[in-house]
PDB file of N, CA and C in Angstrom:
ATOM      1  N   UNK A   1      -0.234  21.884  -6.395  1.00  0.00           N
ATOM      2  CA  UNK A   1       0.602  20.899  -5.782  1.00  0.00           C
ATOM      3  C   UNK A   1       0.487  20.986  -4.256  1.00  0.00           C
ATOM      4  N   UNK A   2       0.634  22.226  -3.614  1.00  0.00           N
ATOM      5  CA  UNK A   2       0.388  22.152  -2.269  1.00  0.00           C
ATOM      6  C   UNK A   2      -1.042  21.988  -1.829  1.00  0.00           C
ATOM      7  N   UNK A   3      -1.815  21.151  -2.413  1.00  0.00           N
ATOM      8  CA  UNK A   3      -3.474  20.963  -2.097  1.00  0.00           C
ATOM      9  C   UNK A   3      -2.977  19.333  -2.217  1.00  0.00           C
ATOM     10  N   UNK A   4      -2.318  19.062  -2.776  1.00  0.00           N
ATOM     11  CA  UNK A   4      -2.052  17.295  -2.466  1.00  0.00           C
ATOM     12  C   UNK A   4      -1.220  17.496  -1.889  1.00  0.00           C
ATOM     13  N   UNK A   5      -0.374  17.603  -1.669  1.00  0.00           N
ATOM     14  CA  UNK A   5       0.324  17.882  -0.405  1.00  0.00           C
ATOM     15  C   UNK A   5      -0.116  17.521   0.935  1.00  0.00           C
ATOM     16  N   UNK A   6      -1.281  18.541   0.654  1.00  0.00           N
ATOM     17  CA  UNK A   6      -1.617  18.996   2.212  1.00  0.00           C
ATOM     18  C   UNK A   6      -2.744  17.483   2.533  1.00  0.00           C
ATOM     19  N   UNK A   7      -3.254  17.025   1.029  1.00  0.00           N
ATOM     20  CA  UNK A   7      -4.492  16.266   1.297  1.00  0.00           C
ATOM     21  C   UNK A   7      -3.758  14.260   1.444  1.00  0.00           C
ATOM     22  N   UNK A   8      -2.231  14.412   0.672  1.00  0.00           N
ATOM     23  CA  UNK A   8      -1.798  13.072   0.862  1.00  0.00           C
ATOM     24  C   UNK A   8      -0.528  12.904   1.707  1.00  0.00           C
ATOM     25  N   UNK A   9      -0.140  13.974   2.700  1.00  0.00           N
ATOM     26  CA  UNK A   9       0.586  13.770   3.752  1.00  0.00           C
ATOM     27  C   UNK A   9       0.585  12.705   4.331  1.00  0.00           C
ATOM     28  N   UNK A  10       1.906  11.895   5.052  1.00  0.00           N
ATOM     29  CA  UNK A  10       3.251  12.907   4.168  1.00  0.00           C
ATOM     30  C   UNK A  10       3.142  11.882   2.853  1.00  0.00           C
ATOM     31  N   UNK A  11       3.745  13.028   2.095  1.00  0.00           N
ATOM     32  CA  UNK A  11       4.053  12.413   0.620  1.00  0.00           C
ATOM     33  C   UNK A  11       5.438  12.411   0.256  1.00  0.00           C
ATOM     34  N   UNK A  12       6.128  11.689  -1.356  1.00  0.00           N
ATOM     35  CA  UNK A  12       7.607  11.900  -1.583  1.00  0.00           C
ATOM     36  C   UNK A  12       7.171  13.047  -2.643  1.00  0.00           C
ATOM     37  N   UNK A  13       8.347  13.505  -3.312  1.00  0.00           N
ATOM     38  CA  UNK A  13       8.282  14.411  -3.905  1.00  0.00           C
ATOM     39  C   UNK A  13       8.061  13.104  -5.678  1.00  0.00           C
ATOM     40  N   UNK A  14       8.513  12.049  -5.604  1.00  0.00           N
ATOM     41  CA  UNK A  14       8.350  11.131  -6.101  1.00  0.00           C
ATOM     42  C   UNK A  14       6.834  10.615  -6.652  1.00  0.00           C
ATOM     43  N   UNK A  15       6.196  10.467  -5.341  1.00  0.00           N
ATOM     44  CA  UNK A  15       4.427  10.561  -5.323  1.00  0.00           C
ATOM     45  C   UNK A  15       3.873  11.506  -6.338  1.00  0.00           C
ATOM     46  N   UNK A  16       3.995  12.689  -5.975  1.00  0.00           N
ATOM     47  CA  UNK A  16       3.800  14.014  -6.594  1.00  0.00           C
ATOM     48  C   UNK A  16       4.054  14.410  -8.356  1.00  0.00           C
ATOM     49  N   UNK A  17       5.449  13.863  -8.074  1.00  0.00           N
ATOM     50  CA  UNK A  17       5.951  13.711  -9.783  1.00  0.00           C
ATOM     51  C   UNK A  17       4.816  12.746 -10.355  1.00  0.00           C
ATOM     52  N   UNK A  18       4.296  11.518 -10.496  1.00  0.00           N
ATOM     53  CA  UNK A  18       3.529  10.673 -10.884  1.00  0.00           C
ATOM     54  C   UNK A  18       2.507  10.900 -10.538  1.00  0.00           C
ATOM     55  N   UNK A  19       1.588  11.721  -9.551  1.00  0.00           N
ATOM     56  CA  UNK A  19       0.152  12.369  -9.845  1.00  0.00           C
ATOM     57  C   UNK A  19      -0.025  13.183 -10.926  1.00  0.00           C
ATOM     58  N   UNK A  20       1.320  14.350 -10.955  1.00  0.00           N
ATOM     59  CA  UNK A  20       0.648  15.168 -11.701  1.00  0.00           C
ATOM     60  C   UNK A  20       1.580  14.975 -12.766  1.00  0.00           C
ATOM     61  N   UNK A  21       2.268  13.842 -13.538  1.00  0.00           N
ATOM     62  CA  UNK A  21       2.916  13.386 -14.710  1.00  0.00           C
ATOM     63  C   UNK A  21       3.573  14.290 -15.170  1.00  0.00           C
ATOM     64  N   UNK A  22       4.712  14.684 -14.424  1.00  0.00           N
ATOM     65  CA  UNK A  22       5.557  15.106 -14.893  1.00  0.00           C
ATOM     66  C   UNK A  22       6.618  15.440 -13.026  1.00  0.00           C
ATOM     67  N   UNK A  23       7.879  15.522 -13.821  1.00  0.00           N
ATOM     68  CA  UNK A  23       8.809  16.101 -12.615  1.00  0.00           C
ATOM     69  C   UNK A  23       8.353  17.197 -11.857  1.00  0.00           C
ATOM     70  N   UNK A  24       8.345  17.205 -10.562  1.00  0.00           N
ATOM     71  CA  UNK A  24       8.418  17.922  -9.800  1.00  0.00           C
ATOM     72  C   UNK A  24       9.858  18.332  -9.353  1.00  0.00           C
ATOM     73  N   UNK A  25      10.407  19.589  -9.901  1.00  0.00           N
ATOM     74  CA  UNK A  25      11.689  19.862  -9.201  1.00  0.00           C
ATOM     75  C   UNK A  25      11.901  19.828  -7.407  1.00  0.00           C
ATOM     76  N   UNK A  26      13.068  19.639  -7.652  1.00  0.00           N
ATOM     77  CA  UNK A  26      13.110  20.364  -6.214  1.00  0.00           C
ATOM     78  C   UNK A  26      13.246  21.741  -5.361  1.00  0.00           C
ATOM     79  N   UNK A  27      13.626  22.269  -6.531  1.00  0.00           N
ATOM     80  CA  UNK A  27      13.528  23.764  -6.208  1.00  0.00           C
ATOM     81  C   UNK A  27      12.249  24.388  -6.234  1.00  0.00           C
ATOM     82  N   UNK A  28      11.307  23.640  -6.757  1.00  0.00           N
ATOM     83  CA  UNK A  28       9.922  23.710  -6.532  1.00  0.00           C
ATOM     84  C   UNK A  28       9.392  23.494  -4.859  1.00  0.00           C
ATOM     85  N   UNK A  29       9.942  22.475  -4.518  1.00  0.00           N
ATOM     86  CA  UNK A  29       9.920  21.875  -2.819  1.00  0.00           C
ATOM     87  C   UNK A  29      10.583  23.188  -2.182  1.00  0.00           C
ATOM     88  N   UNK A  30      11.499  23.608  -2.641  1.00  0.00           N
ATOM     89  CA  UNK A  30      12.334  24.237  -1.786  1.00  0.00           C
ATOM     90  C   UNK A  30      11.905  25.314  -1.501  1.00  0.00           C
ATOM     91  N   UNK A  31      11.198  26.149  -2.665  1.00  0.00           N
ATOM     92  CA  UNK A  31      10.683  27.527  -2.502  1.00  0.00           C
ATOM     93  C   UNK A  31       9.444  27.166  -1.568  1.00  0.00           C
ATOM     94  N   UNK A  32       8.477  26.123  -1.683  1.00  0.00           N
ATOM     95  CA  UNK A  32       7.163  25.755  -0.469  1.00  0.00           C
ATOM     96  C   UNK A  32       8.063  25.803   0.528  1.00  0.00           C
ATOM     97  N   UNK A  33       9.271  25.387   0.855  1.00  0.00           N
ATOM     98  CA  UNK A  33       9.955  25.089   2.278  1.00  0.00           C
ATOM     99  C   UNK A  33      10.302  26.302   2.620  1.00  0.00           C
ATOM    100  N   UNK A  34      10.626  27.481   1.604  1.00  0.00           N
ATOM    101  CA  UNK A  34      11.545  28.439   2.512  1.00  0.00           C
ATOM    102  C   UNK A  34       9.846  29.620   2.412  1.00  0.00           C
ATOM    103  N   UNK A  35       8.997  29.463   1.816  1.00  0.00           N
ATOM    104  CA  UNK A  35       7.676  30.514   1.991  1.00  0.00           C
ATOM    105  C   UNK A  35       7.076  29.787   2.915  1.00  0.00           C
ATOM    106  N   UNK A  36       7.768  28.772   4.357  1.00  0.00           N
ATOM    107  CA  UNK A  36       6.990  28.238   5.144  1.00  0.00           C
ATOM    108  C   UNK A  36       5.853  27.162   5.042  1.00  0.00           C
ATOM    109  N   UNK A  37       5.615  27.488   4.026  1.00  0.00           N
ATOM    110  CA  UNK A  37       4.356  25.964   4.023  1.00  0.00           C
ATOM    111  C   UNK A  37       4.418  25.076   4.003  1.00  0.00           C
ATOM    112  N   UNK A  38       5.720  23.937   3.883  1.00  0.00           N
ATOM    113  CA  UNK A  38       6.049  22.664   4.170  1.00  0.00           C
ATOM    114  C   UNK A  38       7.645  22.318   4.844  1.00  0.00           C
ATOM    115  N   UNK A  39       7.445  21.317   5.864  1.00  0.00           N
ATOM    116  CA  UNK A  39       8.331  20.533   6.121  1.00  0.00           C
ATOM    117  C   UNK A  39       8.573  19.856   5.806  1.00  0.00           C
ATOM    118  N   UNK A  40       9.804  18.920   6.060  1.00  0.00           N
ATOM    119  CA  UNK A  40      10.298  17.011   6.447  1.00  0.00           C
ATOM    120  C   UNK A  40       9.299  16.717   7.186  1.00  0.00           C
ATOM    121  N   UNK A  41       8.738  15.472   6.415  1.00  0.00           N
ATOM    122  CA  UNK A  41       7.743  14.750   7.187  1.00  0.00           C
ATOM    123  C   UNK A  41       9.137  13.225   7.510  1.00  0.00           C
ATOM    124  N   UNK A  42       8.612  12.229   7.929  1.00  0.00           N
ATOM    125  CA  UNK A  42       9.259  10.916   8.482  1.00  0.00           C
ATOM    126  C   UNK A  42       9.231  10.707   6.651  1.00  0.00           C
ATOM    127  N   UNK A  43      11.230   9.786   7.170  1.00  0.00           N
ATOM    128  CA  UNK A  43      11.614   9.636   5.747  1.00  0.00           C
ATOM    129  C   UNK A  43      10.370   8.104   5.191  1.00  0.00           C
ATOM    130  N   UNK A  44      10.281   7.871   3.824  1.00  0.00           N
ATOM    131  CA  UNK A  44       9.238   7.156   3.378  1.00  0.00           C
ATOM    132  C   UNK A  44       9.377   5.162   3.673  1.00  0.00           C
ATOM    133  N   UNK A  45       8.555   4.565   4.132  1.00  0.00           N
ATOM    134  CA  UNK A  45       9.370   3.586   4.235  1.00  0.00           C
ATOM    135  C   UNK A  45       9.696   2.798   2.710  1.00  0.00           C
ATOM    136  N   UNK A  46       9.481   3.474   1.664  1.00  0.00           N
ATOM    137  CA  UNK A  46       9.744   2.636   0.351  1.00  0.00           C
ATOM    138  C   UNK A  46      10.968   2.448   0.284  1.00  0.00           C
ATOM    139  N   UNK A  47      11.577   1.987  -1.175  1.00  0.00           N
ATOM    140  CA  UNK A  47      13.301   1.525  -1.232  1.00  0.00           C
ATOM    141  C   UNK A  47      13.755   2.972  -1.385  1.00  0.00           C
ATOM    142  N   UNK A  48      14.802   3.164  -0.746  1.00  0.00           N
ATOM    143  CA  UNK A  48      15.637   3.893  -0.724  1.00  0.00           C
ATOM    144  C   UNK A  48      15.501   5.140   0.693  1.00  0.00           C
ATOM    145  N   UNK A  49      14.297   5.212   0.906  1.00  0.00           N
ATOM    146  CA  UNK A  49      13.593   5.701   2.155  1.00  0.00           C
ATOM    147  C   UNK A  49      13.781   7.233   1.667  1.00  0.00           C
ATOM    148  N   UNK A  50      12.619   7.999   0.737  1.00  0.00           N
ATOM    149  CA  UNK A  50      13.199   9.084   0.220  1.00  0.00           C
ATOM    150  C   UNK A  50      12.126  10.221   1.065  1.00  0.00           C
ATOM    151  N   UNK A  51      12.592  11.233   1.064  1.00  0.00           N
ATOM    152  CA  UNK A  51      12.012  12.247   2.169  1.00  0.00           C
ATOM    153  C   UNK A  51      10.614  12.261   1.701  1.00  0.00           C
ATOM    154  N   UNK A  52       9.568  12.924   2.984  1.00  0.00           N
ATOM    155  CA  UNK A  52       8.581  12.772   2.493  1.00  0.00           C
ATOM    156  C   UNK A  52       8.217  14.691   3.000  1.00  0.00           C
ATOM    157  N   UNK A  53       7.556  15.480   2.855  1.00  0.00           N
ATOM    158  CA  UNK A  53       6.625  16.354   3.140  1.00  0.00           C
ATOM    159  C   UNK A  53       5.212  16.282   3.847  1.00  0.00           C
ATOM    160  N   UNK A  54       5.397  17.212   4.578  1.00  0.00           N
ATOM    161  CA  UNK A  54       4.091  17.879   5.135  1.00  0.00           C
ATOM    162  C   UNK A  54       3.853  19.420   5.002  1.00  0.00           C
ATOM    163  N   UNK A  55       2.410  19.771   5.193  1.00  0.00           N
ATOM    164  CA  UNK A  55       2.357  21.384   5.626  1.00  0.00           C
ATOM    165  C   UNK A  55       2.531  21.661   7.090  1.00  0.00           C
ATOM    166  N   UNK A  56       2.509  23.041   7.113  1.00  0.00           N
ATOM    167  CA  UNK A  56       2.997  23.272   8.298  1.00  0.00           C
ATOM    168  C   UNK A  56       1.678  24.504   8.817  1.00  0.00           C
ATOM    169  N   UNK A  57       1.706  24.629  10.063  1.00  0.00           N
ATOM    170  CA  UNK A  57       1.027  25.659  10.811  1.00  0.00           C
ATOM    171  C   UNK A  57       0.616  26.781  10.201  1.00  0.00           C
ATOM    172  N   UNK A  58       1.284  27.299   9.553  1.00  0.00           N
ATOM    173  CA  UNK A  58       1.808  28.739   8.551  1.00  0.00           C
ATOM    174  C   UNK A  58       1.098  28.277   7.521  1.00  0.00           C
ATOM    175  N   UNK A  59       0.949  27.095   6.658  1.00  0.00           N
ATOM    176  CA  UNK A  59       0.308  26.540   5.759  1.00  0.00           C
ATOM    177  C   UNK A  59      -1.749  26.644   6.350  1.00  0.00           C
ATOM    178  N   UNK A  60      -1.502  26.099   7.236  1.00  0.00           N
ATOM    179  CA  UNK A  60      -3.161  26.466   7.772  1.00  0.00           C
ATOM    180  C   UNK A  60      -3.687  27.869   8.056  1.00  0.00           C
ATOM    181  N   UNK A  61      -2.459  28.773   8.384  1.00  0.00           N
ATOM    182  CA  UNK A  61      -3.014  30.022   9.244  1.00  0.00           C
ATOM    183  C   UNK A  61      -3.355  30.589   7.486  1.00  0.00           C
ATOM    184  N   UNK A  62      -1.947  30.508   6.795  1.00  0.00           N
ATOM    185  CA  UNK A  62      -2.361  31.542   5.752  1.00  0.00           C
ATOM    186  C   UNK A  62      -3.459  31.378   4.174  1.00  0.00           C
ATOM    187  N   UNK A  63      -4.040  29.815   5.077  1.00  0.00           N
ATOM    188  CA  UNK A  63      -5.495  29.600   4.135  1.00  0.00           C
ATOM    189  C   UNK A  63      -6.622  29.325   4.840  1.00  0.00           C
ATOM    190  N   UNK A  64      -6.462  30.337   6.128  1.00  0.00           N
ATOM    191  CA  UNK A  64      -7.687  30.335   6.792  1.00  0.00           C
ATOM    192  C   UNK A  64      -8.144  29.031   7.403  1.00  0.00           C
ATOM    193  N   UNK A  65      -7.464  28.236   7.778  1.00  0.00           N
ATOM    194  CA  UNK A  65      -7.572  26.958   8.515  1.00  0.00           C
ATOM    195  C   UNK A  65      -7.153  26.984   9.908  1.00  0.00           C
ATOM    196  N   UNK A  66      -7.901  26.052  10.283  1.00  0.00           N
ATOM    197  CA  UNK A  66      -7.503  25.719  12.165  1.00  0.00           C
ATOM    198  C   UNK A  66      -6.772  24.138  11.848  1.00  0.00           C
ATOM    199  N   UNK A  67      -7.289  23.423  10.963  1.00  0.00           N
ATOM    200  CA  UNK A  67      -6.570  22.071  11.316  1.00  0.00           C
ATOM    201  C   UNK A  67      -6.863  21.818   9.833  1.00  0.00           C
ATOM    202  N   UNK A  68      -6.193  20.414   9.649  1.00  0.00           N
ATOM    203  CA  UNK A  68      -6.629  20.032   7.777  1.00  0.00           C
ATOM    204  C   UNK A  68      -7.761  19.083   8.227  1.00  0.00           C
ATOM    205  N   UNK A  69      -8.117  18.936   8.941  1.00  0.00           N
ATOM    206  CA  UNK A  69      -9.624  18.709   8.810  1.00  0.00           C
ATOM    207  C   UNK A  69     -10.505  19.773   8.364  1.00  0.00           C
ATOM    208  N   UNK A  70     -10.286  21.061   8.084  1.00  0.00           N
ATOM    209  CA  UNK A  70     -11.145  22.166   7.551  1.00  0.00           C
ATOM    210  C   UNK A  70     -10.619  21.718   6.086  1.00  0.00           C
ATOM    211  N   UNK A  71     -10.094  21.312   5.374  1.00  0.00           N
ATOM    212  CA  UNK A  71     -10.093  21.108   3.993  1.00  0.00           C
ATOM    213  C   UNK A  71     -11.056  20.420   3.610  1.00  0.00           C
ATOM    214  N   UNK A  72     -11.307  20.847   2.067  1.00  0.00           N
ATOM    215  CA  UNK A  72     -12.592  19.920   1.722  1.00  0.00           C
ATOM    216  C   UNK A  72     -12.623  18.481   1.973  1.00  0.00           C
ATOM    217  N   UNK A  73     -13.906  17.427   1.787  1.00  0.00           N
ATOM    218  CA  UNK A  73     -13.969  16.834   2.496  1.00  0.00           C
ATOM    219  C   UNK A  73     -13.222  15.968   1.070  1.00  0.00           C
ATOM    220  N   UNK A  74     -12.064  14.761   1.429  1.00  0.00           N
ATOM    221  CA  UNK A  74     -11.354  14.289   0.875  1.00  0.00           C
ATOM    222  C   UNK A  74     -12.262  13.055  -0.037  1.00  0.00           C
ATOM    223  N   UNK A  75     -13.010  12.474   0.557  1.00  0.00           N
ATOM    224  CA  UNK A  75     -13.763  11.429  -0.509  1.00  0.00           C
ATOM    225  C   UNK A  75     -14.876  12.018  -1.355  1.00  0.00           C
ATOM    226  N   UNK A  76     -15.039  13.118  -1.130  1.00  0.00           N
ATOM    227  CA  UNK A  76     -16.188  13.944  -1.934  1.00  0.00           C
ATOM    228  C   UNK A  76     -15.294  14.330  -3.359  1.00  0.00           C
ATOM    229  N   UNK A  77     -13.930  14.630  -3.445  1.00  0.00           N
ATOM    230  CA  UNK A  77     -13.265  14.813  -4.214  1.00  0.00           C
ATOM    231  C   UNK A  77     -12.592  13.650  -4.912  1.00  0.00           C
ATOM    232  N   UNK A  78     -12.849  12.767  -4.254  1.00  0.00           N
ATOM    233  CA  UNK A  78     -12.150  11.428  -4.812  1.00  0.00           C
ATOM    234  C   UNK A  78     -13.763  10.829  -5.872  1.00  0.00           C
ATOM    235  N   UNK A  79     -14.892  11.052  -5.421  1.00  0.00           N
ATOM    236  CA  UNK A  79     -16.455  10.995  -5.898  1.00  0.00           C
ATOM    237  C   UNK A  79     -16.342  11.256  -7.010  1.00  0.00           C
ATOM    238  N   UNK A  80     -15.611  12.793  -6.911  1.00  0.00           N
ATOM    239  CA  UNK A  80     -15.434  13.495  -7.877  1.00  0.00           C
ATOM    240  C   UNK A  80     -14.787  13.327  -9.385  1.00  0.00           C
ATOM    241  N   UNK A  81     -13.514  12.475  -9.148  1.00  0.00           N
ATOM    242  CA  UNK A  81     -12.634  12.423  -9.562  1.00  0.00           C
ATOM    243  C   UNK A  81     -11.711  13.135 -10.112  1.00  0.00           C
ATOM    244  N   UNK A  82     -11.241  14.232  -8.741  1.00  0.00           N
ATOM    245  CA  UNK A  82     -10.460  15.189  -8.645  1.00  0.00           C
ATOM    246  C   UNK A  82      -9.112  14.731  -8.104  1.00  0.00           C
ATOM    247  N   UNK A  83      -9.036  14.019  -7.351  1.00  0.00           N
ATOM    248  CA  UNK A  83      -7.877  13.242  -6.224  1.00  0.00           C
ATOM    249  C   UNK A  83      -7.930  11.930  -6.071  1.00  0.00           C
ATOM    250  N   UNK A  84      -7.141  11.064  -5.755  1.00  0.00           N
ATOM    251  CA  UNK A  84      -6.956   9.590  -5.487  1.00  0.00           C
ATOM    252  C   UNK A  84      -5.784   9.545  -5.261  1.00  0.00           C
ATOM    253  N   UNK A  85      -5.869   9.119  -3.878  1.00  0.00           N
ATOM    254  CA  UNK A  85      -4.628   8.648  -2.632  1.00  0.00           C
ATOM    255  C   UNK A  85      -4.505   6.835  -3.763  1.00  0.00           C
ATOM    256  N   UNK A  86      -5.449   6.072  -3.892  1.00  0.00           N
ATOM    257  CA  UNK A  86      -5.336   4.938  -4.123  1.00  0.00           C
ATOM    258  C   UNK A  86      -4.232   4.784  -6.110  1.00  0.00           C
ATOM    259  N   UNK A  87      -5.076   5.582  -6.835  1.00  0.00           N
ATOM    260  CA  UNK A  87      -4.431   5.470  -8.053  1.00  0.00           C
ATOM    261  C   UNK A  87      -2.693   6.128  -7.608  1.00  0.00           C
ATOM    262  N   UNK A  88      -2.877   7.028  -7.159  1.00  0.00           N
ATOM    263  CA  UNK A  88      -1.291   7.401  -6.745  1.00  0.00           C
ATOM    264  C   UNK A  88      -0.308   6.304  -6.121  1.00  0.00           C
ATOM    265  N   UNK A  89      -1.338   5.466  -5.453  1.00  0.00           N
ATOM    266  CA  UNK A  89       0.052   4.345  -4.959  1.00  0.00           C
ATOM    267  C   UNK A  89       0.244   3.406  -6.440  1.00  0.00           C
ATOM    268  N   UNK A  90      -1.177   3.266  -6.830  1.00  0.00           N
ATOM    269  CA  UNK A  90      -0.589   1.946  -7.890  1.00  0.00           C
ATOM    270  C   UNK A  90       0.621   2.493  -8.991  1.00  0.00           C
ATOM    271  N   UNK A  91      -0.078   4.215  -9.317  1.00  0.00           N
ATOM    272  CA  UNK A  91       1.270   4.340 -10.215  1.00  0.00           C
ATOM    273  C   UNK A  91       2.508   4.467  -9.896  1.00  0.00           C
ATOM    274  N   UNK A  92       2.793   4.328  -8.308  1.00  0.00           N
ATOM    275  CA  UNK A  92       4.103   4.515  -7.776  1.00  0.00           C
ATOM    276  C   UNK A  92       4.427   3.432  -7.849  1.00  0.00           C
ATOM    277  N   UNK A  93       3.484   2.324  -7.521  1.00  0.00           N
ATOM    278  CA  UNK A  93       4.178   1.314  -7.259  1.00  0.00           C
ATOM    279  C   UNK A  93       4.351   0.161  -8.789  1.00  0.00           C
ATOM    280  N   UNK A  94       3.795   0.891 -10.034  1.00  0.00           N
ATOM    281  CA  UNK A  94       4.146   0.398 -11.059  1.00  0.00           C
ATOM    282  C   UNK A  94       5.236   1.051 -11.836  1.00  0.00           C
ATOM    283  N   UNK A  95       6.169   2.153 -11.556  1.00  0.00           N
ATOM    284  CA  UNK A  95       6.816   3.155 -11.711  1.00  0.00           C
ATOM    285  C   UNK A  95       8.296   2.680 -10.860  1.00  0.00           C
ATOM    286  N   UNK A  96       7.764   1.606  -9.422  1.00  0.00           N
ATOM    287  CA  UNK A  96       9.172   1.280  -8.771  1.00  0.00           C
ATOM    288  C   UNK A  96       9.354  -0.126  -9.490  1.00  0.00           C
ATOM    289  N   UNK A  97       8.703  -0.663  -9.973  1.00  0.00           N
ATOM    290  CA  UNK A  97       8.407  -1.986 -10.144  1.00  0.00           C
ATOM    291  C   UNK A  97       9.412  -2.363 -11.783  1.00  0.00           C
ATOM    292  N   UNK A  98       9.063  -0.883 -12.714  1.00  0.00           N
ATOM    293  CA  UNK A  98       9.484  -0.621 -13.690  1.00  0.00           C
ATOM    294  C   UNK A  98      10.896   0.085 -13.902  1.00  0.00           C
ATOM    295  N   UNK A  99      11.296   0.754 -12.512  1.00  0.00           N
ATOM    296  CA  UNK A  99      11.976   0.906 -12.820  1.00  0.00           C
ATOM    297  C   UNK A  99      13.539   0.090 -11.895  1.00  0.00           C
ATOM    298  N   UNK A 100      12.835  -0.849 -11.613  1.00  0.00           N
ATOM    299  CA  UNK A 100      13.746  -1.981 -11.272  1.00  0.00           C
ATOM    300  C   UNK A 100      14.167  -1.904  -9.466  1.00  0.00           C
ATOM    301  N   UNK A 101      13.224  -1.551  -9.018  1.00  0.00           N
ATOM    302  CA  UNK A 101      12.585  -0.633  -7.628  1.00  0.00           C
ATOM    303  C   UNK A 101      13.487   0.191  -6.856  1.00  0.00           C
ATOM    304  N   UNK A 102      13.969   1.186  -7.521  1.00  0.00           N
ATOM    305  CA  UNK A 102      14.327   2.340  -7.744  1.00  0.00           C
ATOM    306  C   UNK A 102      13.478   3.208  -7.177  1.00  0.00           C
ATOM    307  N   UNK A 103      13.886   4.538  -6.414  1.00  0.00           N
ATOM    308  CA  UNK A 103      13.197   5.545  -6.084  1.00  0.00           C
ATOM    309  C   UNK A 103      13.431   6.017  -5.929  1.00  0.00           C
ATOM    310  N   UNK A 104      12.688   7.465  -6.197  1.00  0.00           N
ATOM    311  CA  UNK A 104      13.543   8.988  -5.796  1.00  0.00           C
ATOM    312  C   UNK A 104      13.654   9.371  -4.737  1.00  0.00           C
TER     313      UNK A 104
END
């Protein structure tokens, strides 16, 4: 989870739940927040405007990074079909759509 995170910043915790099909707690968020590796990113502009995440400094130092541009290269993995920024919006946005545009 903190590899999309870091690769679809900022994200909701909402996003996240619907990549990887299933709930993402928040006490899941919370423990990344208090072992340093993520912040509050800017709240989301979708309905309800729900927080979004980022990594943090501490997140780069303690995986050997200078910037997230040292992460793998993001469309090589999308090639792949490991990641997709694009399928993640449609299922969000068929997920707000469904659920009467509602959001977490």
């Amino acid at each position: 989870m903190l590899a999309a995170i870091a690769y679809l910043q900022p994200v909701t915790r909402g996003e996240l739940s619907n990549m990887f099909g299933k709930e993402i707690s928040r006490d899941m968020i919370a423990g990344l927040r208090d072992a340093g590796f993520l912040s509050s990113g800017p709240r989301s502009p979708t309905h309800g405007a729900p927080y979004t995440y980022v990594t943090t400094r501490h997140f780069l130092s303690a995986f050997g990074l200078e910037t997230l541009r040292d992460l793998p290269d993001l469309e090589r993995l999308e090639d792949d079909g490991l990641l997709s920024r694009h399928s993640l919006v449609r299922e969000d946005l068929a997920k707000e759509v469904a659920d009467g545009g509602e959001q977490d």
